[in-house]
N, C-alpha and C. Protein backbone atom coordinates (compact mmCIF):
# COMPACT_ATOMS: atom_id res chain seq x y z
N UNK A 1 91.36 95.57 60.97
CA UNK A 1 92.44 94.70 60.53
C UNK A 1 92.73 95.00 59.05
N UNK A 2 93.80 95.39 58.71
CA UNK A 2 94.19 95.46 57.26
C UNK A 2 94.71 94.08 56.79
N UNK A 3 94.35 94.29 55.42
CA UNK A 3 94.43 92.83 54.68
C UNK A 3 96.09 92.70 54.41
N UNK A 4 96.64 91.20 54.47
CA UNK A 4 97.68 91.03 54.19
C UNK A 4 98.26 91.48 52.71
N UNK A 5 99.55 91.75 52.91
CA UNK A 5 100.32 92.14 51.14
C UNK A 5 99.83 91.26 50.17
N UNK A 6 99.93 89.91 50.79
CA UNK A 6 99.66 88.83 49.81
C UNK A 6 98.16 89.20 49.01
N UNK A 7 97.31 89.39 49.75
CA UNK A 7 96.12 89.18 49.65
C UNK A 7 95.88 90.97 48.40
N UNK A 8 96.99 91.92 48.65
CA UNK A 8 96.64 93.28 47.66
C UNK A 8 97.32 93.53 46.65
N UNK A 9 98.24 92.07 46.45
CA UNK A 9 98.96 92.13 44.98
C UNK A 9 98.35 91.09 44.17
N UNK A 10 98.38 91.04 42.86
CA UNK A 10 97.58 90.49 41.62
C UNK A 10 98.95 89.46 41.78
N UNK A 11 98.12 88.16 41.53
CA UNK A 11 98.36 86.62 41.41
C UNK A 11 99.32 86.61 39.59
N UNK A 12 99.69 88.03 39.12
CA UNK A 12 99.83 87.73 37.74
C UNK A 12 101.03 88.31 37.90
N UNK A 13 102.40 88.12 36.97
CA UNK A 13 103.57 88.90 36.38
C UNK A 13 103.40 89.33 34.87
N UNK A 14 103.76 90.60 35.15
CA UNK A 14 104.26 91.02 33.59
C UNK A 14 105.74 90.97 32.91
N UNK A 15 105.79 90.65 32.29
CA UNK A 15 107.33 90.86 31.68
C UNK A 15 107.80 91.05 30.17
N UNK A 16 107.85 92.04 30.26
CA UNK A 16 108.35 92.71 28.61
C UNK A 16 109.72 92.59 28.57
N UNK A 17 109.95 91.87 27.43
CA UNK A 17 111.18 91.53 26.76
C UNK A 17 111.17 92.71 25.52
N UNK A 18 112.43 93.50 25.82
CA UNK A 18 112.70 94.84 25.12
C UNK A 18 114.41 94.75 24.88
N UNK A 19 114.61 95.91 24.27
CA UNK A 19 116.16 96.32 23.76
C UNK A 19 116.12 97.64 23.91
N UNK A 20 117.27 98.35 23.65
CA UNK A 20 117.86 99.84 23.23
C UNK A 20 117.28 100.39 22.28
N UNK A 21 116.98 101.81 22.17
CA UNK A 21 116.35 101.94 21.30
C UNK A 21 115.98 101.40 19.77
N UNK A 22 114.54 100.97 20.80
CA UNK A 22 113.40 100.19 20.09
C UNK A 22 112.27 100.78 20.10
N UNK A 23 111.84 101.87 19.50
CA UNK A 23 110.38 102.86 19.64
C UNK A 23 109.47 101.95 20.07
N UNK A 24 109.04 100.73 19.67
CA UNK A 24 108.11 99.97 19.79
C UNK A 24 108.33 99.74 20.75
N UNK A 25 109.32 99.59 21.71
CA UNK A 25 109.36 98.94 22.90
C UNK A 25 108.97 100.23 23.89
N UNK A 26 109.42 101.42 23.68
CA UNK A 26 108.90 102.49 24.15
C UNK A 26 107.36 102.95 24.61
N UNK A 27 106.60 102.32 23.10
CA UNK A 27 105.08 102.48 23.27
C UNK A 27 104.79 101.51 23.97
N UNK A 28 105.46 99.95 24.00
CA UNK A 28 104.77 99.26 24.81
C UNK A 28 104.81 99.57 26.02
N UNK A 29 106.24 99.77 26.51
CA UNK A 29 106.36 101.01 28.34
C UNK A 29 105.39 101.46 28.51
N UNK A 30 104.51 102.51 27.42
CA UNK A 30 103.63 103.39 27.93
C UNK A 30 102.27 103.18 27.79
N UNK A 31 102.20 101.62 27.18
CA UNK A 31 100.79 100.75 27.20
C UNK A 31 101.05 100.12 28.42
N UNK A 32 102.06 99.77 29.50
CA UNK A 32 102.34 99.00 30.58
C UNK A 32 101.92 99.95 31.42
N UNK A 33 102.22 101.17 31.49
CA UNK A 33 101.88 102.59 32.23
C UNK A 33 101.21 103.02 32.27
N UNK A 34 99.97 102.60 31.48
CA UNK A 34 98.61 103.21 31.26
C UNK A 34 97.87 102.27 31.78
N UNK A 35 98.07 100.89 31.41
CA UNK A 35 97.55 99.40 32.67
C UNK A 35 97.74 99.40 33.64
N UNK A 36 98.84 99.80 34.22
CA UNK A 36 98.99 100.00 36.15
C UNK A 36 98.40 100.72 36.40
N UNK A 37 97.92 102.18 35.90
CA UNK A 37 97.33 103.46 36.91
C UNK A 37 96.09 102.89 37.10
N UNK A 38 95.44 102.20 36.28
CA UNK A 38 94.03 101.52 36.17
C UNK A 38 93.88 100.60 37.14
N UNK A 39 94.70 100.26 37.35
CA UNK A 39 94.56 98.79 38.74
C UNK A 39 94.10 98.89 39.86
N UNK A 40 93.54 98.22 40.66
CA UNK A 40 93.27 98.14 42.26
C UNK A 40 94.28 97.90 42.90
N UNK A 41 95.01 96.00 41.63
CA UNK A 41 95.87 95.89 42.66
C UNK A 41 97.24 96.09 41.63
N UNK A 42 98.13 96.15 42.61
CA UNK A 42 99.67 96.18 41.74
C UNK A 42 99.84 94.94 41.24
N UNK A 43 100.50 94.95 40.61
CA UNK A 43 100.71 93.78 39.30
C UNK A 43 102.11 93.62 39.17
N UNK A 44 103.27 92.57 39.70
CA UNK A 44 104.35 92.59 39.95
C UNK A 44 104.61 93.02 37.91
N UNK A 45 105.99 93.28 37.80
CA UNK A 45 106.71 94.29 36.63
C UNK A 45 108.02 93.70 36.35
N UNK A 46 108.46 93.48 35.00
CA UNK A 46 109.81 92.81 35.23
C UNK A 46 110.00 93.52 33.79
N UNK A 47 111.40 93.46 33.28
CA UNK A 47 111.68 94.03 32.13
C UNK A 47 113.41 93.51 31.92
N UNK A 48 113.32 92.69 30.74
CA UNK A 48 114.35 91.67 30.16
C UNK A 48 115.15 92.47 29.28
N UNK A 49 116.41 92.59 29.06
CA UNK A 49 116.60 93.56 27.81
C UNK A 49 117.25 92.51 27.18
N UNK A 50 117.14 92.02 26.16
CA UNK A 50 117.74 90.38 25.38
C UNK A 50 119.17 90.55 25.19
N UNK A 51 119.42 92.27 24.94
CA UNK A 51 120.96 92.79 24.52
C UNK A 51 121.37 91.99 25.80
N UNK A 52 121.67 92.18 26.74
CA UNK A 52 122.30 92.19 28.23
C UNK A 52 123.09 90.96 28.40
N UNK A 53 124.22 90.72 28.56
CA UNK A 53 124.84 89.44 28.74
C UNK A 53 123.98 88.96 29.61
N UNK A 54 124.01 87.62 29.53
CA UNK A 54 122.82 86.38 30.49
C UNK A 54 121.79 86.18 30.14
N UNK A 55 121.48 87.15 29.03
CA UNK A 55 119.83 86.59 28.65
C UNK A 55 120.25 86.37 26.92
N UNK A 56 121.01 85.08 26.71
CA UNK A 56 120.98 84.70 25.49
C UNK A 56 119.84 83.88 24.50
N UNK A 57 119.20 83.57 25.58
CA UNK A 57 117.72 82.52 25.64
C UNK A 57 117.05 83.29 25.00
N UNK A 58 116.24 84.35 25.80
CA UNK A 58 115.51 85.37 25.05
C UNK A 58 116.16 86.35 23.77
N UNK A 59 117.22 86.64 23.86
CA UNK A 59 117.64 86.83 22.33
C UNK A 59 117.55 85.75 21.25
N UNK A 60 117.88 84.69 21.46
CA UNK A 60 117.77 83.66 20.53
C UNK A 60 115.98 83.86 20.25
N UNK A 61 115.23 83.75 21.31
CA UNK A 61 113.91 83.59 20.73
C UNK A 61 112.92 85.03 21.03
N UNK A 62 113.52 85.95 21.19
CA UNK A 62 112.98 87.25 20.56
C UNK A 62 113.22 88.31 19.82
N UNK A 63 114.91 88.10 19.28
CA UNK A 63 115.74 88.91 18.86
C UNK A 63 115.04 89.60 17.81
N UNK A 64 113.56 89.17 16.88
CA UNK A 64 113.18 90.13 15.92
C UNK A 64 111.92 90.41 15.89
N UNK A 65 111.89 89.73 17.40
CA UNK A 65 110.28 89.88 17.53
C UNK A 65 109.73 91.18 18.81
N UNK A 66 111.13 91.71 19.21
CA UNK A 66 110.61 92.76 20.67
C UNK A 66 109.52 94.19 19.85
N UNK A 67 109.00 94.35 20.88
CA UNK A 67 108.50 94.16 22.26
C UNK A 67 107.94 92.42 22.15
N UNK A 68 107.80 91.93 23.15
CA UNK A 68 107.17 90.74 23.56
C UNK A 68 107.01 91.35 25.16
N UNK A 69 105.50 90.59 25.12
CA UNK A 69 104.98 90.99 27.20
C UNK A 69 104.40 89.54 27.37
N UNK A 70 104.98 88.65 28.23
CA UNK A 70 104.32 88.07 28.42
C UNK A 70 103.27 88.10 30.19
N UNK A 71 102.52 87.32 29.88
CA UNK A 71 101.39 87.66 31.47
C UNK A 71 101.61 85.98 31.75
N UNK A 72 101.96 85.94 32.96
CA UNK A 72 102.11 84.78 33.65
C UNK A 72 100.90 84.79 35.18
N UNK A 73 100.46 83.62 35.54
CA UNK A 73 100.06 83.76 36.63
C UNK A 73 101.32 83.25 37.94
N UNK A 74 101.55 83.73 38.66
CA UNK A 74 102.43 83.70 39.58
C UNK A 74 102.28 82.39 40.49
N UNK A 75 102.86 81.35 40.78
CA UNK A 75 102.71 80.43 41.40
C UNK A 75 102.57 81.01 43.11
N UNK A 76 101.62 79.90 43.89
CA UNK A 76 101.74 80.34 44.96
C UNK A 76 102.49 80.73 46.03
N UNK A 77 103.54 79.68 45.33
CA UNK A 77 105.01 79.86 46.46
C UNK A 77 105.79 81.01 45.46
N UNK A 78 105.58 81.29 44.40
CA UNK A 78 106.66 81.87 43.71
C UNK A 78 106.91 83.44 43.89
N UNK A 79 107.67 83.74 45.16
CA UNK A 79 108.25 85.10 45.11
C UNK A 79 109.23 85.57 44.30
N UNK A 80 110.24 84.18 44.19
CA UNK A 80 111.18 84.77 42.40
C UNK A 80 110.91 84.21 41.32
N UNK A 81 109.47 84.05 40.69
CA UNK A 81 109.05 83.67 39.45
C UNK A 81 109.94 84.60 39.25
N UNK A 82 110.35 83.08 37.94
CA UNK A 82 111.06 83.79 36.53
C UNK A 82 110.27 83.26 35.41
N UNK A 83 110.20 83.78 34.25
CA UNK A 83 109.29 83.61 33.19
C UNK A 83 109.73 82.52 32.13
N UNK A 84 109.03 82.10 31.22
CA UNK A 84 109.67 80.46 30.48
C UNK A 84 109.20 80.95 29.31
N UNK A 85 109.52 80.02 28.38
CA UNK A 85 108.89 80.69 27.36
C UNK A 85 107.38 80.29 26.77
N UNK A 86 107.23 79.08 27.96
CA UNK A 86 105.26 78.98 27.74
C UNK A 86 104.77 79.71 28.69
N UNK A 87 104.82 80.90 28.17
CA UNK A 87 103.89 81.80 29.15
C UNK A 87 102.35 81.69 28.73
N UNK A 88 101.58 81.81 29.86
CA UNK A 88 100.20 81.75 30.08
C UNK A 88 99.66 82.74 28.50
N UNK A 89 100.07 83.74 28.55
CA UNK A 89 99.85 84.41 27.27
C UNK A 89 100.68 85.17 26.83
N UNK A 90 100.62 85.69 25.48
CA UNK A 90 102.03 86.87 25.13
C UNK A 90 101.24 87.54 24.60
N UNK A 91 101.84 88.88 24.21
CA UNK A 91 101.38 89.94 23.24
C UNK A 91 102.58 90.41 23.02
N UNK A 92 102.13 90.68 21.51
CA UNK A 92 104.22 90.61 20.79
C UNK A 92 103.03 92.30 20.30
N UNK A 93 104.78 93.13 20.14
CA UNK A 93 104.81 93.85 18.85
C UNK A 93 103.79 95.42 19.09
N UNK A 94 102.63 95.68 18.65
CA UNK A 94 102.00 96.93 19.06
C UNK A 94 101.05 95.96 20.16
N UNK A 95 100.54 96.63 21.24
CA UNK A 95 99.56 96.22 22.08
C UNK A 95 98.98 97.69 22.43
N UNK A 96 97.69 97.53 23.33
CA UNK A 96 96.92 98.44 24.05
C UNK A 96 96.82 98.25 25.30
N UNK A 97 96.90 98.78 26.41
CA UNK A 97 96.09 99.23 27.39
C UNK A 97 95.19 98.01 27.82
N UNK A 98 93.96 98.50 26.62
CA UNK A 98 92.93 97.37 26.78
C UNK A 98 93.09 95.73 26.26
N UNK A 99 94.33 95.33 25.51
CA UNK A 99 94.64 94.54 25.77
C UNK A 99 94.97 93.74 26.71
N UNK A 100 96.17 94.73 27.14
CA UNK A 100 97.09 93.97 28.47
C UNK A 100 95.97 93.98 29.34
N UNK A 101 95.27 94.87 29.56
CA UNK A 101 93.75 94.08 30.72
C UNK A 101 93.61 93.03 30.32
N UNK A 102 92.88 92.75 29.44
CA UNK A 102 91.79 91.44 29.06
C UNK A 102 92.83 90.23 29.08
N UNK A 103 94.39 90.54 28.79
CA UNK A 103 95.11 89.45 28.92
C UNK A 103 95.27 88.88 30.48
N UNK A 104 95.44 90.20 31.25
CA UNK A 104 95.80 89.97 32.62
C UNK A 104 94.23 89.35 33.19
N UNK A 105 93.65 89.83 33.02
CA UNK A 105 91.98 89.08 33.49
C UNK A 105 91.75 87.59 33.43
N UNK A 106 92.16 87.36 31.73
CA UNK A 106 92.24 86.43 31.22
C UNK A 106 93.18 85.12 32.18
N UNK A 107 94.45 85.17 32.09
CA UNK A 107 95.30 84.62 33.34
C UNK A 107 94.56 84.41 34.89
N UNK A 108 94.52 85.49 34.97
CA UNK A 108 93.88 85.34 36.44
C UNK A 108 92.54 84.75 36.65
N UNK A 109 91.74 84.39 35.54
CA UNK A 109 90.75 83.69 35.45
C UNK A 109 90.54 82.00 35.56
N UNK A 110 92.07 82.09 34.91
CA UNK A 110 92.78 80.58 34.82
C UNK A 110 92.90 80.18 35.78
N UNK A 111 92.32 79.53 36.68
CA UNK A 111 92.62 78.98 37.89
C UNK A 111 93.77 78.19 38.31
N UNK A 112 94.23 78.70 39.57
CA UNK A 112 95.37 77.63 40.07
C UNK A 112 94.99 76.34 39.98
């Protein structure tokens, strides 16, 4: 018996709030890219660009602060989590690899 989808995706979202060329937002891509190959399980992925008409929210409150990632734990029912701005945790600005682990661990440790 193979295990259900539910049961081989991570209980957590990522979501980096980025712009147009933004180098920093670039390295964070490739600190997000270096955290997935490492995984067991997939880790749902979302990516905000604040420029973009409709996301005036997150421009107002990241416009000088991108990169921003925040790690949310995913509600149980929530197949279209969308992200708020009390996310479970953030990491603004340069991050690592071994960050975004210990953040995502961290979350998922947090119990429902």
């Amino acid at each position: 018996m193979r295990p259900s989808l539910a049961l081989q995706l991570s209980k957590v979202q990522l979501t980096l709030f980025t712009r147009a060329n933004c180098g920093l937002c670039d390295v964070a891509k490739s600190r997000i890219v270096e955290f997935n190959k490492k995984q067991s399980k997939p880790v749902k992925y979302l990516e905000v660009d604040i420029m973009e008409q409709g996301q005036q929210k997150w421009k107002d409150a990241y416009d000088f602060d991108v990169p921003v990632l925040h790690i949310d734990r995913i509600p149980e029912t929530g197949k279209d989590f969308q992200p708020g701005l009390d996310a479970a945790c953030k990491l603004m600005h340069r991050f690592t690899a071994e960050e975004v682990d210990k953040a995502v661990r961290q979350v998922e440790g947090d119990s429902s």
